[in-house]
Protein backbone atom coordinates (compact mmCIF):
# COMPACT_ATOMS: atom_id res chain seq x y z
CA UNK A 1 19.39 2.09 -1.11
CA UNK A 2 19.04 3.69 -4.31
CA UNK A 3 18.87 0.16 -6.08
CA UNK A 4 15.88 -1.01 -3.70
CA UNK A 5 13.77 2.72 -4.92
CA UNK A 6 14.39 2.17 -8.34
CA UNK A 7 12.87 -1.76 -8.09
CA UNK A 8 9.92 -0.44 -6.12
CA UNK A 9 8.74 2.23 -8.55
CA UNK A 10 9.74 -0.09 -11.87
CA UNK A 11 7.10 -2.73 -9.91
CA UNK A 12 4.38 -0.43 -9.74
CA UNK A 13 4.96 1.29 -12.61
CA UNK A 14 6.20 5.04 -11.71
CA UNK A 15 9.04 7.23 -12.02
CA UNK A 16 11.60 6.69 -9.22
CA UNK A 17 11.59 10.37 -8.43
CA UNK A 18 7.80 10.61 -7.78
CA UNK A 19 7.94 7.66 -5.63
CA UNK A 20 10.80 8.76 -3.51
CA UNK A 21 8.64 12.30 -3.43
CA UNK A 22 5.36 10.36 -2.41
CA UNK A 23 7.07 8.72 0.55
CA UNK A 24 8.74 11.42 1.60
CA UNK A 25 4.99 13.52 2.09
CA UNK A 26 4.23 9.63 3.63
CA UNK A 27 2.50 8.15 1.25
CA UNK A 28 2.00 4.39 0.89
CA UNK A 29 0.75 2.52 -2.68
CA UNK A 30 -1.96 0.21 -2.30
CA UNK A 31 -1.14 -3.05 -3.55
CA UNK A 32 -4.72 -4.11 -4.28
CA UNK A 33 -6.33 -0.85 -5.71
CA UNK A 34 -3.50 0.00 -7.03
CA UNK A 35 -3.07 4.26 -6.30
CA UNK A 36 -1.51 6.40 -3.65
CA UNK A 37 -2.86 6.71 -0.17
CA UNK A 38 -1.72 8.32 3.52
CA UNK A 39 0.03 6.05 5.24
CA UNK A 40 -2.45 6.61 8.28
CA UNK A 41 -5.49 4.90 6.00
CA UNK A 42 -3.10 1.55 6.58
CA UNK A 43 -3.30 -1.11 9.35
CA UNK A 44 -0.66 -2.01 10.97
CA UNK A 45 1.36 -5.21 10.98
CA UNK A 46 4.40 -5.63 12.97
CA UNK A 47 5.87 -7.99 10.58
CA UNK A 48 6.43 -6.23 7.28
CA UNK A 49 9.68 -3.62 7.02
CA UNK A 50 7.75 -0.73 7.19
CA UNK A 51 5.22 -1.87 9.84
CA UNK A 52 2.05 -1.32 7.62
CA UNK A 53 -0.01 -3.89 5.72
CA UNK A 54 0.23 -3.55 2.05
CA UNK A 55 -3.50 -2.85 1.47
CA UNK A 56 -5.36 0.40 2.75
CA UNK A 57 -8.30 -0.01 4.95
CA UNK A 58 -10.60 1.12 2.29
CA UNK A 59 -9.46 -2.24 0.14
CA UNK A 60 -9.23 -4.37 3.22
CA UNK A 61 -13.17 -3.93 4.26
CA UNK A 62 -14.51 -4.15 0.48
CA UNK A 63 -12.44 -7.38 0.08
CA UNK A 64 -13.89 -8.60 3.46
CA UNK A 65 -17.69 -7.35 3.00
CA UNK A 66 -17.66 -9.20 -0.93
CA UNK A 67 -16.20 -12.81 0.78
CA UNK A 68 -18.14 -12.52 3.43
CA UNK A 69 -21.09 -15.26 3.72
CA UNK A 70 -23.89 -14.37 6.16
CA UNK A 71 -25.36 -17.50 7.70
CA UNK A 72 -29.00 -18.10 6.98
């Protein structure tokens, strides 16, 4: 699946070498603060290929704490 590596790192914006590097030390890229994290700082979702959600924790709580609305 060299084809599928090269579209991944052309999305994001890096060298296909570095991202096949970064995922083999198991890496993940954050799709909403866009850099490099362990894959353990992901949640997991059953449904996507790789069984991680495409945001890091980190992301998914800020996103959540600025949306959320406390009653008054």
């Amino acid at each position: 699946p060299v084809g599928a590596l090269k579209t991944a790192a052309k999305r994001i914006g890096c060298d296909p070498v570095e991202y096949a590097q970064r995922v083999l030390r198991q890496q993940k890229w954050c799709s909403n603060c866009r850099a490099w994290h362990p894959k353990a700082d992901f949640p997991v979702e059953r449904l996507r290929s790789d069984g991680l959600h495409a945001n890091c924790r980190r992301s998914r709580n800020a996103t959540a704490r600025r949306r959320y609305a406390a009653k008054s």
